[in-house]
Protein backbone atom coordinates (compact mmCIF):
# COMPACT_ATOMS: atom_id res chain seq x y z
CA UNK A 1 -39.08 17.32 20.46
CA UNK A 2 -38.54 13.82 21.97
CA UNK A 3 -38.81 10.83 20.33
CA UNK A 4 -41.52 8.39 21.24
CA UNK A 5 -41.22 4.82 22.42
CA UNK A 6 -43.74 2.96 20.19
CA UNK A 7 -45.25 0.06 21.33
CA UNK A 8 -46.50 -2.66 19.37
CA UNK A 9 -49.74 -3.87 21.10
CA UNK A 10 -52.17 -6.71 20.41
CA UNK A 11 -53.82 -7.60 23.16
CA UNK A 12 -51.89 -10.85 23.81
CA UNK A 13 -50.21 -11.53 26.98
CA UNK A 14 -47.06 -10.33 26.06
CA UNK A 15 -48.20 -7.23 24.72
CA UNK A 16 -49.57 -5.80 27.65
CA UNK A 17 -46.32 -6.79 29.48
CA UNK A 18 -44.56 -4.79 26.82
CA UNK A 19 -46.72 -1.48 27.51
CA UNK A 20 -46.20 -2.19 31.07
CA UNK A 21 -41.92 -1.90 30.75
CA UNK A 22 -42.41 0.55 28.56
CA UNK A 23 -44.16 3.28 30.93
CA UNK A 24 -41.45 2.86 33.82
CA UNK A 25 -38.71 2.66 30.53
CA UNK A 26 -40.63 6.42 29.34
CA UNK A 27 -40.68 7.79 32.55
CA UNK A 28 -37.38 7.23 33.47
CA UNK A 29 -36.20 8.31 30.13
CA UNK A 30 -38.88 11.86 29.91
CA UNK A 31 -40.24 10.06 26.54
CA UNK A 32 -43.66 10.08 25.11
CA UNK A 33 -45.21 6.60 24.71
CA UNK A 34 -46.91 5.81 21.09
CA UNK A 35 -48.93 2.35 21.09
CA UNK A 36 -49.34 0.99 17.28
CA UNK A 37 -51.70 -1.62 16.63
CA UNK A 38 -51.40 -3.14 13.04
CA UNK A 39 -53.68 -5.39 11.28
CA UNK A 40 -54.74 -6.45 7.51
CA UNK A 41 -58.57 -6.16 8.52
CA UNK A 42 -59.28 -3.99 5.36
CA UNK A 43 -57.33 -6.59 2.98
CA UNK A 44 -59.23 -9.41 4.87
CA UNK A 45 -62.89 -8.20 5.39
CA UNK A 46 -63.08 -5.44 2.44
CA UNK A 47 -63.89 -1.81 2.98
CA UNK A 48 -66.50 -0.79 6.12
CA UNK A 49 -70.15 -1.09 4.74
CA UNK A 50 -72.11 2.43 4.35
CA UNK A 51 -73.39 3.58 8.07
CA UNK A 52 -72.15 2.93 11.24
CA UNK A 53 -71.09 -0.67 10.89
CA UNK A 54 -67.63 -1.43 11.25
CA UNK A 55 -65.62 -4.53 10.67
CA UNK A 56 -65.35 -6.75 13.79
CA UNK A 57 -61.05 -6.64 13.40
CA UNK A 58 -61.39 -2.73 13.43
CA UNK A 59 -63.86 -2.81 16.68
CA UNK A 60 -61.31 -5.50 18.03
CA UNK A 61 -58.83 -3.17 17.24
CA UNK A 62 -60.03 -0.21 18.18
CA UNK A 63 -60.40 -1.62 21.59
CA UNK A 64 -57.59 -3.37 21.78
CA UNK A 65 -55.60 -0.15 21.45
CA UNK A 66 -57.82 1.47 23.82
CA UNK A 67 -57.41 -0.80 27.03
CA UNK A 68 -53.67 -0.65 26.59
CA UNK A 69 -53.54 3.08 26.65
CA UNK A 70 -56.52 3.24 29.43
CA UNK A 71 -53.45 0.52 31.34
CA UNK A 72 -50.94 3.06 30.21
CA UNK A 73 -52.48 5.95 31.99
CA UNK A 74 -53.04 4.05 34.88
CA UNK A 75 -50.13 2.87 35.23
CA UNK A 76 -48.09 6.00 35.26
CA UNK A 77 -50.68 9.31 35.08
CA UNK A 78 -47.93 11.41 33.96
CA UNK A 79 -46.35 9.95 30.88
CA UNK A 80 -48.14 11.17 27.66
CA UNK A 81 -49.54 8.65 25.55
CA UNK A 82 -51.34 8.20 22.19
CA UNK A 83 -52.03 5.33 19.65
CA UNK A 84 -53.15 4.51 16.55
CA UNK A 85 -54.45 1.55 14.47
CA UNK A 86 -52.74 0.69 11.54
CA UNK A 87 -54.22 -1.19 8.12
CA UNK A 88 -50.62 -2.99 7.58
CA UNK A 89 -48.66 -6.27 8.60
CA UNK A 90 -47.40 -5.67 11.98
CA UNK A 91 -43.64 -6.40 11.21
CA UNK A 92 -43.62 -3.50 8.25
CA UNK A 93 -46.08 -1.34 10.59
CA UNK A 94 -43.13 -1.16 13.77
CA UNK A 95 -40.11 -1.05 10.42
CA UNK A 96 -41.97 1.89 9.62
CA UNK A 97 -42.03 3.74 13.30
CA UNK A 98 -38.65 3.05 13.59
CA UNK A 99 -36.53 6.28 11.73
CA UNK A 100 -38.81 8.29 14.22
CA UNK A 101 -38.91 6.21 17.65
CA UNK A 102 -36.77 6.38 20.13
CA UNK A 103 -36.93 2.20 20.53
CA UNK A 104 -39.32 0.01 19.30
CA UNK A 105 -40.79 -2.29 22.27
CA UNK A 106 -42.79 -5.61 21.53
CA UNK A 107 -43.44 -8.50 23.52
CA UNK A 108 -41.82 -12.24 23.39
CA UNK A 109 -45.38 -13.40 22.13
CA UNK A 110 -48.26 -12.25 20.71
CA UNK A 111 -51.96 -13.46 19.29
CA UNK A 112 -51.61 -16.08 17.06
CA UNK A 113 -47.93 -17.29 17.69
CA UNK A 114 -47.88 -21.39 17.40
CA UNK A 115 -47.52 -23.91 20.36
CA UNK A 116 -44.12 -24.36 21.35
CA UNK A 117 -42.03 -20.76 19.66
CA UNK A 118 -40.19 -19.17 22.28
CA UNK A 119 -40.24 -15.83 20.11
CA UNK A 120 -43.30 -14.67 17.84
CA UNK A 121 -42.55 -13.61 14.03
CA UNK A 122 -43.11 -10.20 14.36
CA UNK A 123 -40.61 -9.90 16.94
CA UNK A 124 -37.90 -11.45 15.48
CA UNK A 125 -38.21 -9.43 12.33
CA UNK A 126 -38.15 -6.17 13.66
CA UNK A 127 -35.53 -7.01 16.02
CA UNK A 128 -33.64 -8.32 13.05
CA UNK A 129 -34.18 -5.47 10.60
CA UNK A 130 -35.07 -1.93 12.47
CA UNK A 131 -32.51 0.80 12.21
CA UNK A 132 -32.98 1.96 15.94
CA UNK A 133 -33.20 0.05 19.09
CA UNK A 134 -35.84 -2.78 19.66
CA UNK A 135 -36.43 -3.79 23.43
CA UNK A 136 -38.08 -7.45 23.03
CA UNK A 137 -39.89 -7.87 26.89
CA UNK A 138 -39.37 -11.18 28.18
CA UNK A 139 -37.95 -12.83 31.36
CA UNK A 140 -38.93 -13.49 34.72
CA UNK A 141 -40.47 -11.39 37.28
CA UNK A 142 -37.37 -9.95 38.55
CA UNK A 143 -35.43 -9.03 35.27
CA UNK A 144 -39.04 -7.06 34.41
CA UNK A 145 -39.30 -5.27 37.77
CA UNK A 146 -35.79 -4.08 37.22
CA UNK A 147 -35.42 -5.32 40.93
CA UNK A 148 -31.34 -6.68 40.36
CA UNK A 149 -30.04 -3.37 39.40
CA UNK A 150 -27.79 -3.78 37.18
CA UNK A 151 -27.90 -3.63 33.21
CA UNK A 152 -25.58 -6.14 31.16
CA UNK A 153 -24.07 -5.46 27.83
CA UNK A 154 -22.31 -7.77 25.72
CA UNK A 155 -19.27 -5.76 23.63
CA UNK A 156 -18.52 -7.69 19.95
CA UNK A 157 -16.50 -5.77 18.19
CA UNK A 158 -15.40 -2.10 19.60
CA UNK A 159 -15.94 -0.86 15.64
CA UNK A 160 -19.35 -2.34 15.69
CA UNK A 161 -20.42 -1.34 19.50
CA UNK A 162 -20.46 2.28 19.30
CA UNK A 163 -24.65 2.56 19.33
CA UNK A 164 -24.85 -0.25 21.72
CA UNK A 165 -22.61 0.96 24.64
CA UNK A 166 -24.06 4.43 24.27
CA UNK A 167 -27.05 3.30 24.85
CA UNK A 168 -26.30 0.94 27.98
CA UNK A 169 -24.96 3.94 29.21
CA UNK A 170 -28.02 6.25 29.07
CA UNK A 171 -29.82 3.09 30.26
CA UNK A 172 -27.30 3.07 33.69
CA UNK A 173 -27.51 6.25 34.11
CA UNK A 174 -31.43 6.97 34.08
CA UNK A 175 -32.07 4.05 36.60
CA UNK A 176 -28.63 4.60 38.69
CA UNK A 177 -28.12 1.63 38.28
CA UNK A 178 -24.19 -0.83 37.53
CA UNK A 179 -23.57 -1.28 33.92
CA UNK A 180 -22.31 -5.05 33.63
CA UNK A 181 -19.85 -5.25 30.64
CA UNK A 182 -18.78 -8.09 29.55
CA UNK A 183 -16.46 -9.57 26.91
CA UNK A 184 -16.42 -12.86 26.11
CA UNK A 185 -13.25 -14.46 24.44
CA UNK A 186 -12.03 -17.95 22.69
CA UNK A 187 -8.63 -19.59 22.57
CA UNK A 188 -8.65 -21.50 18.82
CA UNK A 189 -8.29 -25.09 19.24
CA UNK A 190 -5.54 -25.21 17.75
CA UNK A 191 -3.10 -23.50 20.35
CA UNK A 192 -1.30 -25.19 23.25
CA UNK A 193 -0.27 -23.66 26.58
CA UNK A 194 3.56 -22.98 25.56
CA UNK A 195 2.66 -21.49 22.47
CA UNK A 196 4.36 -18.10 21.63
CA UNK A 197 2.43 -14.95 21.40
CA UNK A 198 3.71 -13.34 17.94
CA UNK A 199 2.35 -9.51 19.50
CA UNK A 200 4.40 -9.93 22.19
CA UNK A 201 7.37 -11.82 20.83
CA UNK A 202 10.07 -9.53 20.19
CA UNK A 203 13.27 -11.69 19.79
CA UNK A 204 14.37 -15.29 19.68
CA UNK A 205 15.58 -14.81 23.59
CA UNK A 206 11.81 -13.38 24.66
CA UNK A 207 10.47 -16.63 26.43
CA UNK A 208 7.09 -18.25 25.80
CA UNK A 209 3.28 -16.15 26.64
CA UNK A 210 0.60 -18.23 27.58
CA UNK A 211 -2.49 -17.71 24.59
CA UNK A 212 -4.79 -17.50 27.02
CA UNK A 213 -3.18 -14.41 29.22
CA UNK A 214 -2.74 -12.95 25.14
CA UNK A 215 -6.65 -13.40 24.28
CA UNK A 216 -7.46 -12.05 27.53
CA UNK A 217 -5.16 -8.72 27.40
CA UNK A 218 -6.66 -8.47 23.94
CA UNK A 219 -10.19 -8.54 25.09
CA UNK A 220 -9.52 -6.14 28.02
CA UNK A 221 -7.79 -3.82 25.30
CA UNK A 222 -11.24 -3.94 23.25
CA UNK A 223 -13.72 -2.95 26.39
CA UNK A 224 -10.99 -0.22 27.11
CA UNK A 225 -11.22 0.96 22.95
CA UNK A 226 -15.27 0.66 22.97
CA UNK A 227 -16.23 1.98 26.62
CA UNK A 228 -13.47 5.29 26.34
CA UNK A 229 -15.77 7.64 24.99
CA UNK A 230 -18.97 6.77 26.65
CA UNK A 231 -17.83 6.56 29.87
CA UNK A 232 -16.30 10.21 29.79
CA UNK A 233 -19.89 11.21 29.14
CA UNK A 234 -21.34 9.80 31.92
CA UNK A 235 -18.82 9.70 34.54
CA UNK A 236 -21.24 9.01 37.47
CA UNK A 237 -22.45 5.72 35.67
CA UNK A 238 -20.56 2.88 37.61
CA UNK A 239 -19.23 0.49 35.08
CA UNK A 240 -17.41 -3.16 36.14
CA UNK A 241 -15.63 -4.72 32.98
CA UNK A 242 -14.93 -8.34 32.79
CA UNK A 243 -13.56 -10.69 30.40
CA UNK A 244 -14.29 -14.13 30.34
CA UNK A 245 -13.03 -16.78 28.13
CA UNK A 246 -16.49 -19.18 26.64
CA UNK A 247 -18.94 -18.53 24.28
CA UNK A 248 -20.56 -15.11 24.24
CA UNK A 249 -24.21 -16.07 23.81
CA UNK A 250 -23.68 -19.24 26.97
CA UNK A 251 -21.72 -16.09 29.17
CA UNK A 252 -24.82 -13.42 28.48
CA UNK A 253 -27.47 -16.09 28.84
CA UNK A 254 -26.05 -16.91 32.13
CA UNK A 255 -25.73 -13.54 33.36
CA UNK A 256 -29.13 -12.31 32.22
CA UNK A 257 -30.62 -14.22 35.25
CA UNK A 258 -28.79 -11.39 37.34
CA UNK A 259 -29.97 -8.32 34.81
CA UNK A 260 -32.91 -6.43 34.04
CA UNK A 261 -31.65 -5.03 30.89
CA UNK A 262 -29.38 -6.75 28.47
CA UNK A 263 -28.24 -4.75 25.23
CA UNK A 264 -26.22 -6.36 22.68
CA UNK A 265 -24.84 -4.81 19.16
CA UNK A 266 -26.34 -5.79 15.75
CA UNK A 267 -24.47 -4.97 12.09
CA UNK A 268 -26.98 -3.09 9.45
CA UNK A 269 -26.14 -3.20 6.32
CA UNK A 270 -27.78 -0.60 3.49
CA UNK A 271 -29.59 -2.37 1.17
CA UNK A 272 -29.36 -5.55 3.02
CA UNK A 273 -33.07 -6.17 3.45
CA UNK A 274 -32.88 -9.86 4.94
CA UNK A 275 -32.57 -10.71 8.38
CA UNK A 276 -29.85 -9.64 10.30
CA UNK A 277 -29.31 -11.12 14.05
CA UNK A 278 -25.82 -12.45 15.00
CA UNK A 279 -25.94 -16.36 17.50
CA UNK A 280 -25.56 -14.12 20.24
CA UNK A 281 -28.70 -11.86 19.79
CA UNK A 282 -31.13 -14.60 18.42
CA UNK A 283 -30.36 -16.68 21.54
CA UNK A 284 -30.92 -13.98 23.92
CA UNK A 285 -34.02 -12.90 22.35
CA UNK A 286 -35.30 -16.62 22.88
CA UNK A 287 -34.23 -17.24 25.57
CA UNK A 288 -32.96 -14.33 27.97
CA UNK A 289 -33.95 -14.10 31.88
CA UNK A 290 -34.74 -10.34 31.21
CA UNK A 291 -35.74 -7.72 28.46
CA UNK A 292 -33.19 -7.87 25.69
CA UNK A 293 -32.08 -4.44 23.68
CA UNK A 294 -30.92 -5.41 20.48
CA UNK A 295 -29.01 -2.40 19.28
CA UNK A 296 -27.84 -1.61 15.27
CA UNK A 297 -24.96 -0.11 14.15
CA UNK A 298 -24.80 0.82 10.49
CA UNK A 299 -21.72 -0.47 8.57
């Protein structure tokens, strides 16, 4: 049996932009789609009264859940879809879904986020604690039409990329689309130009290696190390690898204008229950052109 996408819906905005990208992401994948609305409304207005009235947050909610699937269907007849409303905090409601969903999905936004945040609470926390992938929607109308074609992913660490580049992969490959990898590299302030490389140094007569051609074989070494295994899989997926020396969330950020998926690696560590987001994947989530897939790797 597949695994759903869950979807965490509220009726905000951003929401319904999420359920949106996440019937073309279903289709394209052959996934179910699972919308989860969670709210407190039995903590905060006490058990229903006897008969048939109902607390206003459940009728909000049970609406609320039912427009978004009603969008769902409309949207893309042939994808199966259910819901359900949840008594629970949203963040813990999603954590929950997670061992049993495919990717959790939320929007940038939702009801109730302040003036002025770039990303709502809820989905920084799941992005920054879920054990499987989180897809935060966000960007501009080309990144969430998937009109450029091309899906970016940022490479780390090959030991901590496995999950990530898999799934880029799988992501290429359903929408036939170029997987953009990119590693992004820094010379330490501390080198000069004529500095000698001590990995490629191998006597007193060997004459001096550039740092900077040394970071960059290193880097090109890494993509090769992370993307081996993955691209044998999918052979028809059409990868083009680049390093680039700069800061690796200023590099993505840039390129996300030219994306409509980027995916980026994130450590998980067992019993570490605080948040968890590297520079990199906090600044794409607030700011990124296009949807950003924010993909763990247990170490």
């Amino acid at each position: 049996m597949e695994l759903p996408l869950v979807v965490g819906v509220d009726g905000s905005d951003g929401s319904l932009l999420a359920v949106d990208w996440a019937v073309g992401e279903a289709a394209r994948h052959g996934l179910p789609l699972r919308l989860v609305y969670a709210s407190l409304w039995e903590r905060y207005e006490g058990a229903a009264p006897p008969g048939d009235e109902r607390p206003s947050e459940q009728l909000m909610a049970e609406a609320v859940v039912a427009d978004a699937v009603e969008r769902a269907r409309r949207r893309d007849p042939d994808v199966k879809v259910s819901a359900e409303v949840v008594p629970d905090e949203a963040s813990n409601a999603l954590l929950r879904e997670g061992p049993g969903a495919y990717a959790l999905v939320t929007g940038s936004r939702g009801r109730g986020v302040l003036s002025g945040l770039l990303l709502g609470s809820v989905s920084l926390a799941v992005a920054a604690r879920a054990h499987c992938p989180v897809i935060v929607v966000r960007g501009d109308k080309a990144g969430l039409a998937g009109s450029h074609e091309r899906i970016l992913l940022g490479v780390d660490d090959a030991a901590t990329a496995g999950e990530a580049v898999r799934f880029a992969f799988r992501e290429a490959e359903a929408r036939g689309c170029v997987l953009d990898v990119v590693r992004a590299w820094r010379r330490p302030a501390h080198e000069t130009a004529d500095q000698v490389s001590p990995d490629l140094v191998r006597g007193e007569s060997q004459p001096a290696v550039n740092p900077a051609h040394d970071h960059e074989r290193q880097a090109s070494a890494l993509l090769d190390a992370a993307l081996h295994d993955a691209a044998t899989d999918h052979p028809a997926v059409r990868v083009r690898r680049t390093t680039v020396e700069g800061p690796a969330r200023r590099v993505l950020l840039h390129r996300s204008a030219a994306a409509d998926l980027v995916v980026v690696g994130a450590q998980r560590r067992s019993g570490h229950f605080g948040l968890q987001l590297g520079r990199v994947a906090h600044t794409l989530l607030h700011h990124a052109a296009c949807p950003v897939a924010v993909v763990p790797q247990r170490v």
